[in-house]
C-alpha atoms as a PDB file:
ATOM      1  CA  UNK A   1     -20.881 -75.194 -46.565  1.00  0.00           C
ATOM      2  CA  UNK A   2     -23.304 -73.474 -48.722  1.00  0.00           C
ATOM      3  CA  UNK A   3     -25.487 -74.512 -51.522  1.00  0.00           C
ATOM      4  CA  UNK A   4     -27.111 -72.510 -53.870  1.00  0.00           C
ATOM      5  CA  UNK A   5     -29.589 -73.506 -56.770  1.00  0.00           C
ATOM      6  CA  UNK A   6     -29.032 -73.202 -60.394  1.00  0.00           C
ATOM      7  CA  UNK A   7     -29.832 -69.825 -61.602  1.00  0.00           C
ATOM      8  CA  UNK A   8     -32.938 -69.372 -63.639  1.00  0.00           C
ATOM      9  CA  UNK A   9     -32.593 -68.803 -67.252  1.00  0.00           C
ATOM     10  CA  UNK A  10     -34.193 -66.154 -69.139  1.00  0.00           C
ATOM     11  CA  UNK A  11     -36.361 -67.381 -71.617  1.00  0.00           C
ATOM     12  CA  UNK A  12     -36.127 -65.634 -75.599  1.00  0.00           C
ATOM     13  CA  UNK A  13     -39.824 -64.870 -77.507  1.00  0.00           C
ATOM     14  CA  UNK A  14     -40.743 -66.362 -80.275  1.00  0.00           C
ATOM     15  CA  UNK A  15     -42.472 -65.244 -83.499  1.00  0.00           C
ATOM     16  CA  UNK A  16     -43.624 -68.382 -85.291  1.00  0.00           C
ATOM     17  CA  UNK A  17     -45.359 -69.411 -88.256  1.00  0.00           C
ATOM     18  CA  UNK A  18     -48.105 -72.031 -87.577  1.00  0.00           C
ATOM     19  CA  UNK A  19     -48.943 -72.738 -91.349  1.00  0.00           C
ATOM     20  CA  UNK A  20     -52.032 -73.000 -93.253  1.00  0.00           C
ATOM     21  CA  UNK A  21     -54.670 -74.969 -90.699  1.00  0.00           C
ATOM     22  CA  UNK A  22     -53.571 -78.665 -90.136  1.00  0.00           C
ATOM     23  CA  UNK A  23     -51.191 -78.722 -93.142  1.00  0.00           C
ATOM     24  CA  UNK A  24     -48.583 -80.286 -91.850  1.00  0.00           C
ATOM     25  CA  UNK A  25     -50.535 -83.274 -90.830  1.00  0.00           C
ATOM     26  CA  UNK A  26     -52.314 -84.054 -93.983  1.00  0.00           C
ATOM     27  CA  UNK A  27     -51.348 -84.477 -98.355  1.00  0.00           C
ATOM     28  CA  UNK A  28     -50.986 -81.230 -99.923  1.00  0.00           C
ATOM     29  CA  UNK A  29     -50.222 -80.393-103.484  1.00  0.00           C
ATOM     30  CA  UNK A  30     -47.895 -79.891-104.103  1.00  0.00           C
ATOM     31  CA  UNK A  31     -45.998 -82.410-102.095  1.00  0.00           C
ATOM     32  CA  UNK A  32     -43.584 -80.725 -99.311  1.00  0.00           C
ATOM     33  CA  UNK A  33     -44.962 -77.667 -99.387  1.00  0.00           C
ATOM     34  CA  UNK A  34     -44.642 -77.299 -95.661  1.00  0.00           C
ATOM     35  CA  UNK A  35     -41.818 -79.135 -95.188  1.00  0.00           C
ATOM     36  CA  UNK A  36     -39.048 -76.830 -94.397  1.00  0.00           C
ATOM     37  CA  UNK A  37     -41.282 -75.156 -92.020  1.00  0.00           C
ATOM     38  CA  UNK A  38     -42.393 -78.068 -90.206  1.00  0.00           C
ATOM     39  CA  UNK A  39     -38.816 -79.182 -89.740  1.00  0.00           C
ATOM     40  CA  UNK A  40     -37.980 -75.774 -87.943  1.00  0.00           C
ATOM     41  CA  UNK A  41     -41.023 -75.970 -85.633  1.00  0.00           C
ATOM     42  CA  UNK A  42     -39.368 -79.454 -85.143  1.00  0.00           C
ATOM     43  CA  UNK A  43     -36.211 -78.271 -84.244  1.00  0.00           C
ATOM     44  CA  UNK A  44     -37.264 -75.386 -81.777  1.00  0.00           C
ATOM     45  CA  UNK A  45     -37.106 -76.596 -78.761  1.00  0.00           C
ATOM     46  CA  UNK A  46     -33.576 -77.574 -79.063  1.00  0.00           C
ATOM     47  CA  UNK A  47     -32.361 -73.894 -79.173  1.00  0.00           C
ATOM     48  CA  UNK A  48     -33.770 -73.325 -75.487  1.00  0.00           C
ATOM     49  CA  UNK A  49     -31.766 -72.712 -72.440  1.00  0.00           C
ATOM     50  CA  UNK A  50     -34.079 -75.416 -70.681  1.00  0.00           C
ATOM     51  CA  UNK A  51     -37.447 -76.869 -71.078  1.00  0.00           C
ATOM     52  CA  UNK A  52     -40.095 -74.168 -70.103  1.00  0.00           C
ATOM     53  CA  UNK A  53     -42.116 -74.467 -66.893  1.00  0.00           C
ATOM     54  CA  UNK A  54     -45.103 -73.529 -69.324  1.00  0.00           C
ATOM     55  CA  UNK A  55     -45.723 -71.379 -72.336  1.00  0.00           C
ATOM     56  CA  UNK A  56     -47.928 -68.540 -72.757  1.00  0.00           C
ATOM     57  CA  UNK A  57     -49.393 -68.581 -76.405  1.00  0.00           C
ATOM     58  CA  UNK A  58     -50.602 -65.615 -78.078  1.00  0.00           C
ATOM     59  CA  UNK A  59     -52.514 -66.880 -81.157  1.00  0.00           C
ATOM     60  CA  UNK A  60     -53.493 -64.914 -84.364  1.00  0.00           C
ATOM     61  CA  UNK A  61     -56.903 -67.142 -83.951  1.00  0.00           C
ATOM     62  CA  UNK A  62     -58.361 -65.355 -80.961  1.00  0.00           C
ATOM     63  CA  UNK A  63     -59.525 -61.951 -80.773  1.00  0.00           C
ATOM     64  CA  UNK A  64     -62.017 -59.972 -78.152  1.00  0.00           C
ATOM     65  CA  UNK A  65     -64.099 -57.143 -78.344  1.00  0.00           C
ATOM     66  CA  UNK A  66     -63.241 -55.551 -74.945  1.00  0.00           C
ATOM     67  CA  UNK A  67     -60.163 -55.855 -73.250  1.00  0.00           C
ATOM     68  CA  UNK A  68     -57.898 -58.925 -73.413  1.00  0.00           C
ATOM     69  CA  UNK A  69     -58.811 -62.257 -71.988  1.00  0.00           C
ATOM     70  CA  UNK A  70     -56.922 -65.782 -70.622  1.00  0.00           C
ATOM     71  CA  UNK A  71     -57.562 -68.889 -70.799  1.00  0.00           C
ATOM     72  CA  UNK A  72     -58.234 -70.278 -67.330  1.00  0.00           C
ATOM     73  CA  UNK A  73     -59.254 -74.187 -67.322  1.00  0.00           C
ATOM     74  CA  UNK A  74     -57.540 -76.628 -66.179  1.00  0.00           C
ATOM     75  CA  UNK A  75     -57.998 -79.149 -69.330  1.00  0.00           C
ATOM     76  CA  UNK A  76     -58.958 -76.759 -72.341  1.00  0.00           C
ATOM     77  CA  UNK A  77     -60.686 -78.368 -75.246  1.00  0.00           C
ATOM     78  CA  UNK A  78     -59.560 -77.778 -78.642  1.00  0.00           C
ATOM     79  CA  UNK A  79     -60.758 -75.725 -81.096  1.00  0.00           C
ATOM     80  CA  UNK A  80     -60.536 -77.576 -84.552  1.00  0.00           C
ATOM     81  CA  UNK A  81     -61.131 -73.602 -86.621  1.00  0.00           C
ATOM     82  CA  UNK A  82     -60.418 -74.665 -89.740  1.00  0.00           C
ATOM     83  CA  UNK A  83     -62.565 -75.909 -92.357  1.00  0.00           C
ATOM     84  CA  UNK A  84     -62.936 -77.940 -95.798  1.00  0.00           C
ATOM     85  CA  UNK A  85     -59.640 -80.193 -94.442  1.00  0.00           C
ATOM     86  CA  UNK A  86     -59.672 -83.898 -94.147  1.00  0.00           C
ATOM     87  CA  UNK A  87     -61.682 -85.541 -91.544  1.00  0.00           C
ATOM     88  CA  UNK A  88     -58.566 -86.783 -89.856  1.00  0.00           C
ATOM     89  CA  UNK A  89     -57.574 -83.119 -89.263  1.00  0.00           C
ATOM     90  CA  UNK A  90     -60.388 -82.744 -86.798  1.00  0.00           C
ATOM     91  CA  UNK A  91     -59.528 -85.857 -84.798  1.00  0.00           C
ATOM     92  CA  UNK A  92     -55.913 -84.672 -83.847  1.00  0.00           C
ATOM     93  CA  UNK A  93     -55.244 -84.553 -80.415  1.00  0.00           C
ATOM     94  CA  UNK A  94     -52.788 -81.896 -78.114  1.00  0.00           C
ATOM     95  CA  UNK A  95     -53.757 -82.685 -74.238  1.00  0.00           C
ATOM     96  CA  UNK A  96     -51.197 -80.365 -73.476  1.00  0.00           C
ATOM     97  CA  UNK A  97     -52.675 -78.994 -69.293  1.00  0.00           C
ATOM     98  CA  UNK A  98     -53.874 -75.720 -68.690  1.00  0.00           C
ATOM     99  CA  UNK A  99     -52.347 -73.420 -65.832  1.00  0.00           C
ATOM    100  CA  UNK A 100     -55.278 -71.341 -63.979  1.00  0.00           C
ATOM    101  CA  UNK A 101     -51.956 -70.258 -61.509  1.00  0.00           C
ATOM    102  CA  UNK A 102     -50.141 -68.726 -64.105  1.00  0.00           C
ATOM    103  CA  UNK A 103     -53.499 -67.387 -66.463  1.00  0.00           C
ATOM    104  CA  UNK A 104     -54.187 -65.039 -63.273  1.00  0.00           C
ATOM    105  CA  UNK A 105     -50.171 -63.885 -63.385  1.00  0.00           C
ATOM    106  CA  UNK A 106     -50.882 -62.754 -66.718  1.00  0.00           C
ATOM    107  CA  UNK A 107     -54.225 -61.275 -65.797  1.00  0.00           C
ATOM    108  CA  UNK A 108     -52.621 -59.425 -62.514  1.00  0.00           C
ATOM    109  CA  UNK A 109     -49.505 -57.860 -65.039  1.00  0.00           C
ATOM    110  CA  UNK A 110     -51.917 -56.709 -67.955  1.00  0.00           C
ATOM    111  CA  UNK A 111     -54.289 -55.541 -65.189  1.00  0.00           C
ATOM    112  CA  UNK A 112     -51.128 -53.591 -63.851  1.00  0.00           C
ATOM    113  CA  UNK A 113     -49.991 -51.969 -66.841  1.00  0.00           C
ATOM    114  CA  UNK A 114     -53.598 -50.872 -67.019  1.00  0.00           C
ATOM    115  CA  UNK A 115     -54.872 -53.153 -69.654  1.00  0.00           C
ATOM    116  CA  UNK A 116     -58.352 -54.555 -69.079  1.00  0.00           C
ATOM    117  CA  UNK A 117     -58.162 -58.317 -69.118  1.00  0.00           C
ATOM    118  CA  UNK A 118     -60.280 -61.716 -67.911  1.00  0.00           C
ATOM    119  CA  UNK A 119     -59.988 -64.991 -67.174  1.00  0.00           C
ATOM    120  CA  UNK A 120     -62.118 -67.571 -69.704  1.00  0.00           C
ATOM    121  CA  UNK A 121     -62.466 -70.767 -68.019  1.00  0.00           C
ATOM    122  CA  UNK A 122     -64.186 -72.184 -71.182  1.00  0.00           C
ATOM    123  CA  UNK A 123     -62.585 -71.245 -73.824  1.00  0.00           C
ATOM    124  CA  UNK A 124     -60.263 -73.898 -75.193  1.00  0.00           C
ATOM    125  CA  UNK A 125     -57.393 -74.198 -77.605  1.00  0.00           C
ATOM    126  CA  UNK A 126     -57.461 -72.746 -81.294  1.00  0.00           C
ATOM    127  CA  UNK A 127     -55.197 -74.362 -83.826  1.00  0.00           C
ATOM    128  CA  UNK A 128     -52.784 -71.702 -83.750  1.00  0.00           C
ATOM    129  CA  UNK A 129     -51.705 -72.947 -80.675  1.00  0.00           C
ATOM    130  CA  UNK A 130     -52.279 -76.923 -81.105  1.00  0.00           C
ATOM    131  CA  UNK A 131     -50.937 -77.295 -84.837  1.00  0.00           C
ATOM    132  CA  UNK A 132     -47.477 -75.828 -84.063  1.00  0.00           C
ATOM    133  CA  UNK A 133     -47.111 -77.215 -80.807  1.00  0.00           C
ATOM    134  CA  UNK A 134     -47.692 -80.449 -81.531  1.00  0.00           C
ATOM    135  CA  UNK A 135     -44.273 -80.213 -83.763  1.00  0.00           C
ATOM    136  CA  UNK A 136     -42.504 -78.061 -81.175  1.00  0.00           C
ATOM    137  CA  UNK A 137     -43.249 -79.905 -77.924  1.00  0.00           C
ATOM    138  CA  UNK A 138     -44.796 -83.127 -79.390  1.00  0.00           C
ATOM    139  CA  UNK A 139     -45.032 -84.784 -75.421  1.00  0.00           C
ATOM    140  CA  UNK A 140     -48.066 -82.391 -74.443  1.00  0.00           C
ATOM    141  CA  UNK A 141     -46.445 -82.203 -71.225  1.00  0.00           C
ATOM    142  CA  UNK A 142     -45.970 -78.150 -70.839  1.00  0.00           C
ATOM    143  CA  UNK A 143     -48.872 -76.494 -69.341  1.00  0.00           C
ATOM    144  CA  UNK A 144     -49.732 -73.517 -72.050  1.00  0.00           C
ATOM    145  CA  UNK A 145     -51.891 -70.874 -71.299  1.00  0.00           C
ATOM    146  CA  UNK A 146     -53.532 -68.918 -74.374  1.00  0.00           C
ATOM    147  CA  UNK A 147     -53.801 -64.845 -74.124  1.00  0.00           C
ATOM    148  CA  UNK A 148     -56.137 -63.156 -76.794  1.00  0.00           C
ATOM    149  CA  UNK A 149     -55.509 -60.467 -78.778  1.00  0.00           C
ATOM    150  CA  UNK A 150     -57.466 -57.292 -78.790  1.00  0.00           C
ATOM    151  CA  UNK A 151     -59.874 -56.894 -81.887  1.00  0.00           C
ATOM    152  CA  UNK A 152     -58.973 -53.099 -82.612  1.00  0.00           C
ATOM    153  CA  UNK A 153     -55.326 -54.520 -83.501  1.00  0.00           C
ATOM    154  CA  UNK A 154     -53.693 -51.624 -82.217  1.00  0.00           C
ATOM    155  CA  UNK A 155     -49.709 -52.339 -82.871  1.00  0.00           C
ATOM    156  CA  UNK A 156     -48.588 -50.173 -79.932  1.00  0.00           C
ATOM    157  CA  UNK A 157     -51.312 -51.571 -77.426  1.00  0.00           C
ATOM    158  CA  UNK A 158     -49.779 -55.399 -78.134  1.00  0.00           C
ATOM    159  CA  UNK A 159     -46.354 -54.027 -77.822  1.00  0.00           C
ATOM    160  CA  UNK A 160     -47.394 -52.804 -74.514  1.00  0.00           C
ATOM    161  CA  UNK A 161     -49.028 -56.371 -73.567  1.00  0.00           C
ATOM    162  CA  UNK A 162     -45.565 -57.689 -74.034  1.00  0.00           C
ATOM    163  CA  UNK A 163     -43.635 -55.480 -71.831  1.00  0.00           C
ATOM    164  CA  UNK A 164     -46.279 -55.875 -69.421  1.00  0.00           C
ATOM    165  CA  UNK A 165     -45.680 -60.035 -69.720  1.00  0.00           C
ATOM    166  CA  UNK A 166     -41.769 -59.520 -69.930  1.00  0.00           C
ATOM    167  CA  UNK A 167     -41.141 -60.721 -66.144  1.00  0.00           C
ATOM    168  CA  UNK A 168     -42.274 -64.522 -67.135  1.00  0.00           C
ATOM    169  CA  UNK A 169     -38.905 -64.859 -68.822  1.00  0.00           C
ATOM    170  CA  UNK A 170     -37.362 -64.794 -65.771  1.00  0.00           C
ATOM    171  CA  UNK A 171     -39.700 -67.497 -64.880  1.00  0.00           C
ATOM    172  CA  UNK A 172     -38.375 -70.518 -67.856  1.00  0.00           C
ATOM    173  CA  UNK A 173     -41.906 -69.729 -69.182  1.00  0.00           C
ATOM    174  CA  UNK A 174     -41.798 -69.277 -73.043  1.00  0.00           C
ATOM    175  CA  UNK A 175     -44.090 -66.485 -74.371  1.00  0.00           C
ATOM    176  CA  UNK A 176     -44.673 -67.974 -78.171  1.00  0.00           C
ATOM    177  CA  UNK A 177     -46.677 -65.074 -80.627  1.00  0.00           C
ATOM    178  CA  UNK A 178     -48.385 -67.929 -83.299  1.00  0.00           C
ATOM    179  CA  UNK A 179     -48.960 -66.174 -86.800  1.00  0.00           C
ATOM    180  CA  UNK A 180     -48.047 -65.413 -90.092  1.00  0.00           C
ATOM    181  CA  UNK A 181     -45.586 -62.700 -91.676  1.00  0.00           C
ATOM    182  CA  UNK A 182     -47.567 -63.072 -94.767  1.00  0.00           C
ATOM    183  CA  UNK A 183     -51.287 -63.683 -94.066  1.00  0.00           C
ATOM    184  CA  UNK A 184     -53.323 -62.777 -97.605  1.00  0.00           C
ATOM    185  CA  UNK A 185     -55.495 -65.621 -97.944  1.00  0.00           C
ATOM    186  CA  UNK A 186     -56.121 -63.921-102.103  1.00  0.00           C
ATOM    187  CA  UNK A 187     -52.251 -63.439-102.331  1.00  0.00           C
ATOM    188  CA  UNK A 188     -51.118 -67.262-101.178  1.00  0.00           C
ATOM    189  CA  UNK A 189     -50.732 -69.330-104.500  1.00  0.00           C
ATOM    190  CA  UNK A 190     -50.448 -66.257-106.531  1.00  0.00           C
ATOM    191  CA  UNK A 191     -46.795 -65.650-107.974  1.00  0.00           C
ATOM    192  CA  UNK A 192     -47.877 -62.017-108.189  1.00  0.00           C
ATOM    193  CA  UNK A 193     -47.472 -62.026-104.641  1.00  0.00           C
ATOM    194  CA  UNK A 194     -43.826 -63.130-104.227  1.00  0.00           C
ATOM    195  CA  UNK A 195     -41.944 -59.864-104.759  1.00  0.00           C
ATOM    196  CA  UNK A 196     -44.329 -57.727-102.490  1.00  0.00           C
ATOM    197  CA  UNK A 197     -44.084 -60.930 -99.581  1.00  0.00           C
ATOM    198  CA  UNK A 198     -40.232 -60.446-100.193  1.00  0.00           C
ATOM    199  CA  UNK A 199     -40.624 -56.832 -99.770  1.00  0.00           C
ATOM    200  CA  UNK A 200     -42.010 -56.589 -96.924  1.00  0.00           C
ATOM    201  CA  UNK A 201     -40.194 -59.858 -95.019  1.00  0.00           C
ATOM    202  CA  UNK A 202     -36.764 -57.690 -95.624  1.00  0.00           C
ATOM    203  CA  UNK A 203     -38.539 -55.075 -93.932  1.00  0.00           C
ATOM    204  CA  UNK A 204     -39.951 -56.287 -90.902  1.00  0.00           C
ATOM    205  CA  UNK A 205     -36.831 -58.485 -90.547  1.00  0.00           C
ATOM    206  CA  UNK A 206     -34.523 -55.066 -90.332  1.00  0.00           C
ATOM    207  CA  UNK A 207     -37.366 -54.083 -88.135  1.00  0.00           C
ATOM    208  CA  UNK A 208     -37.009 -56.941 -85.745  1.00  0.00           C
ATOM    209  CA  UNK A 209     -33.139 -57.140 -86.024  1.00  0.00           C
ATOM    210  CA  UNK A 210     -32.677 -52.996 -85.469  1.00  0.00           C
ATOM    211  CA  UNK A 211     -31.789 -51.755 -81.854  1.00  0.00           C
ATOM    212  CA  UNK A 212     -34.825 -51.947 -79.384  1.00  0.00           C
ATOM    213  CA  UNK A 213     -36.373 -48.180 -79.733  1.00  0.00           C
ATOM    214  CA  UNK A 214     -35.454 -48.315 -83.456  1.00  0.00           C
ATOM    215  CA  UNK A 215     -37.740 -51.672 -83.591  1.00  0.00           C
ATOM    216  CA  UNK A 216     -40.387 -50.150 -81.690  1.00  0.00           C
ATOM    217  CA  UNK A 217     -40.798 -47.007 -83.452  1.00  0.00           C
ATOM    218  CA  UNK A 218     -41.124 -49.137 -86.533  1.00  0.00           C
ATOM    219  CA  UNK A 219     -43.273 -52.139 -85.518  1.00  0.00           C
ATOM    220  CA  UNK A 220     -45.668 -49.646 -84.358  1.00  0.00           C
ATOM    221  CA  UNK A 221     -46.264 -48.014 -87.426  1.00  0.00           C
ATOM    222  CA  UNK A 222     -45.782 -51.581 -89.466  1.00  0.00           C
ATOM    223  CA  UNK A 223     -48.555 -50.202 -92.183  1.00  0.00           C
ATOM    224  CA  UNK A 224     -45.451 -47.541 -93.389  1.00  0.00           C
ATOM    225  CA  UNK A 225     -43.810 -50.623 -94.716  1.00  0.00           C
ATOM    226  CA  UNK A 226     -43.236 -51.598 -97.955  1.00  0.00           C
ATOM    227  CA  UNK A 227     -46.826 -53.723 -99.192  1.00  0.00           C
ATOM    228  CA  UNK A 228     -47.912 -53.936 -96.072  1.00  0.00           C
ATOM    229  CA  UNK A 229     -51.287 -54.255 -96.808  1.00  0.00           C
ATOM    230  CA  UNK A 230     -51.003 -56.483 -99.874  1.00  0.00           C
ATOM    231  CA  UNK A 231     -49.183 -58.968 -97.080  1.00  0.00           C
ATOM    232  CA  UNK A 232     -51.615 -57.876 -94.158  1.00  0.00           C
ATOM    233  CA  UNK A 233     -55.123 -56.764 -95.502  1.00  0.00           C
ATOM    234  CA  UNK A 234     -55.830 -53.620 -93.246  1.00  0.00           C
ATOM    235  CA  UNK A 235     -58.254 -54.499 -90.990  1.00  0.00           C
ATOM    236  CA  UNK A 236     -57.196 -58.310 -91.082  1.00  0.00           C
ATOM    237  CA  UNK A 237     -53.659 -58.210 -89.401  1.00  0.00           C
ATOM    238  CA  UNK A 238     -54.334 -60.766 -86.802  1.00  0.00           C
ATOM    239  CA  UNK A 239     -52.065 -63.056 -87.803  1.00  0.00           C
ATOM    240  CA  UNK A 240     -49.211 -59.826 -87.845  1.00  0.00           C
ATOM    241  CA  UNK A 241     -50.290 -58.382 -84.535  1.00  0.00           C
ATOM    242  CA  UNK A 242     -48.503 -61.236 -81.927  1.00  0.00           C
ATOM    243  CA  UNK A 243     -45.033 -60.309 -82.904  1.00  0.00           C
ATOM    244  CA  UNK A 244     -45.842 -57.151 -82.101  1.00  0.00           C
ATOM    245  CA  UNK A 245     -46.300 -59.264 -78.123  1.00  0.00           C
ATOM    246  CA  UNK A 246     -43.247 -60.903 -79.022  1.00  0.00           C
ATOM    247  CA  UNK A 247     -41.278 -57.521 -79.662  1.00  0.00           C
ATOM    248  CA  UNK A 248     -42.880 -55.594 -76.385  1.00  0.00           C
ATOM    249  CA  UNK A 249     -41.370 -58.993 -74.186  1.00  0.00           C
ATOM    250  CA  UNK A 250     -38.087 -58.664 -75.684  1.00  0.00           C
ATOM    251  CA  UNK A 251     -37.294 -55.699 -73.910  1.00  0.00           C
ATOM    252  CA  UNK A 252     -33.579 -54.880 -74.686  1.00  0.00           C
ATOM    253  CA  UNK A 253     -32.982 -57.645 -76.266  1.00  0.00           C
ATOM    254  CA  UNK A 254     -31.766 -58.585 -79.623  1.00  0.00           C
ATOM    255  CA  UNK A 255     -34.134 -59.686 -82.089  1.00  0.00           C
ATOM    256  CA  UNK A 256     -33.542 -61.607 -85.408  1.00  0.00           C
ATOM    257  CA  UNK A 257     -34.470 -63.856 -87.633  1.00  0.00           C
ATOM    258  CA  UNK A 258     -34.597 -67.761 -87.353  1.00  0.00           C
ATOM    259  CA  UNK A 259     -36.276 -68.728 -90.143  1.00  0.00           C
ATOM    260  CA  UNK A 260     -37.392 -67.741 -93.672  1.00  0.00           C
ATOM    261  CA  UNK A 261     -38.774 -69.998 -96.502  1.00  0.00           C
ATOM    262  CA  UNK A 262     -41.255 -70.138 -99.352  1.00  0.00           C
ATOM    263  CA  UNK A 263     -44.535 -71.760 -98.931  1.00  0.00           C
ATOM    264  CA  UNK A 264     -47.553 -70.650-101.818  1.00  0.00           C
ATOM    265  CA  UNK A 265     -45.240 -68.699-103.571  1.00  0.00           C
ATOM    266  CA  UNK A 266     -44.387 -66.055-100.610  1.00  0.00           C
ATOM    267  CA  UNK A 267     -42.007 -65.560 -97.747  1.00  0.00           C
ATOM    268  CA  UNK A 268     -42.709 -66.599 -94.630  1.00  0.00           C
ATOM    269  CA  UNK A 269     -40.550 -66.281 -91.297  1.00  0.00           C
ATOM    270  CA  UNK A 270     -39.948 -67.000 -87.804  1.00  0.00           C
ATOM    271  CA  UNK A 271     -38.162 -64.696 -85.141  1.00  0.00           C
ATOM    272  CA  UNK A 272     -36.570 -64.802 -82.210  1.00  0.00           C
ATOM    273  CA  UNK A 273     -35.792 -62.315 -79.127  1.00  0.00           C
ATOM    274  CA  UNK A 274     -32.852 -62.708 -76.660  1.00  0.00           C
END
């Protein structure tokens, strides 16, 4: 008789939000503000095929000059990068491992695609990685790897990082981009900002939820949408650029929307790929 092991699922991509620093772990006014998007970072991992193996975390926090580079300890630190927040918000903890094994995968596939990259055994953990997962995957028990973006910002270069990453899905490792669909920090609290945030979100979420070359073509050239830069200052798109690594992983796949709610008086919203 023959046996034969369960077949490994393939893993979707997420776009999340990760909020406004430690928000969801402190008083803000006014009250529930960030509720409705802490309880869908609450509820995420639910929607997975399986638990992942390990996540590789593409944060709007973390940007280098040359090339692209990985975080390669074994127990990264983290990096409280926020400031003016209550003093409880810098003793928050997220021991979540690190995975050197699987930070020199993602080293060897950029590096194959031709995409400079190194490994960064001291940087740690920025808070767009620690602050959502400590709602998503609360336990700390996933080994999460972080992978920077490039500081020119270039749409089409991050779209190519995530086809280059694509074959971890294969792998039950979750590739998570950690940002903002609005990111003004002069537009959030100012009602004059809602109908250009809502502009835009309808936008990029036909964008995301349009056949794969269609969605290509059009995250690549994201400044031709409607606001763009009132929602993404040019030159300050950080917190954009990792669903454009979301979008290159998806391949083929189907993108769309997962979640959408108000928070400062604009739209914010999540995505998801296969």
């Amino acid at each position: 008789m023959s046996t034969s092991s369960p077949a490994t699922s393939t893993m979707p991509v997420l776009f999340i939000p990760h909020g406004a620093g430690p928000c969801f772990f402190m008083d803000w006014n006014p009250p529930g503000t960030w509720d409705t998007m802490a309880d869908f970072l609450k509820g995420v991992a639910a929607t997975l095929p399986a638990k992942p193996k390990a996540i590789v975390m593409v944060s709007g926090h973390w940007l280098t000059q040359e090339g692209f580079r990985v975080t390669f300890g074994a127990q990264p630190p983290l990096i409280y990068d926020y400031y003016g927040f209550p003093q409880h918000t810098y003793e928050l903890q997220y021991p979540a491992p690190g995975e050197p094994a699987l930070a020199e995968r993602v080293s060897g596939l950029l590096s194959q695609a031709g995409l400079s990259s190194n490994l960064d055994g001291e940087r740690g953990f920025d808070h767009g990685m620690f602050i959502p997962l400590k709602l998503m995957f609360p336990e700390a028990d996933i080994p999460v790897i972080q992978l920077s973006l490039r500081r020119d910002l270039d749409a089409q270069t991050h779209l190519a990082v995530g086809q280059a990453l694509a074959p971890l899905r294969g792998e039950d490792i979750l590739i998570v981009g950690s940002g903002m669909s609005f990111h003004n920090m002069r537009g959030f609290g100012d009602p004059r900002f809602t109908a250009p945030s809502e502009s835009f979100d309808a936008w990029l979420t036909h964008a995301v939820e349009t056949d794969a070359q269609q969605r290509y073509e059009a995250l690549s050239h994201w400044a031709h949408g409607p606001h763009a830069y009132q929602c993404h200052p040019a030159g300050h798109e950080e917190h954009l650029i990792p669903l454009m690594v979301a979008a290159g992983a998806a391949g083929q796949d189907a993108g769309k929307k997962i979640f959408s709610g108000k928070a400062l008086e604009t739209q914010i919203s999540a995505f998801r790929f296969g």
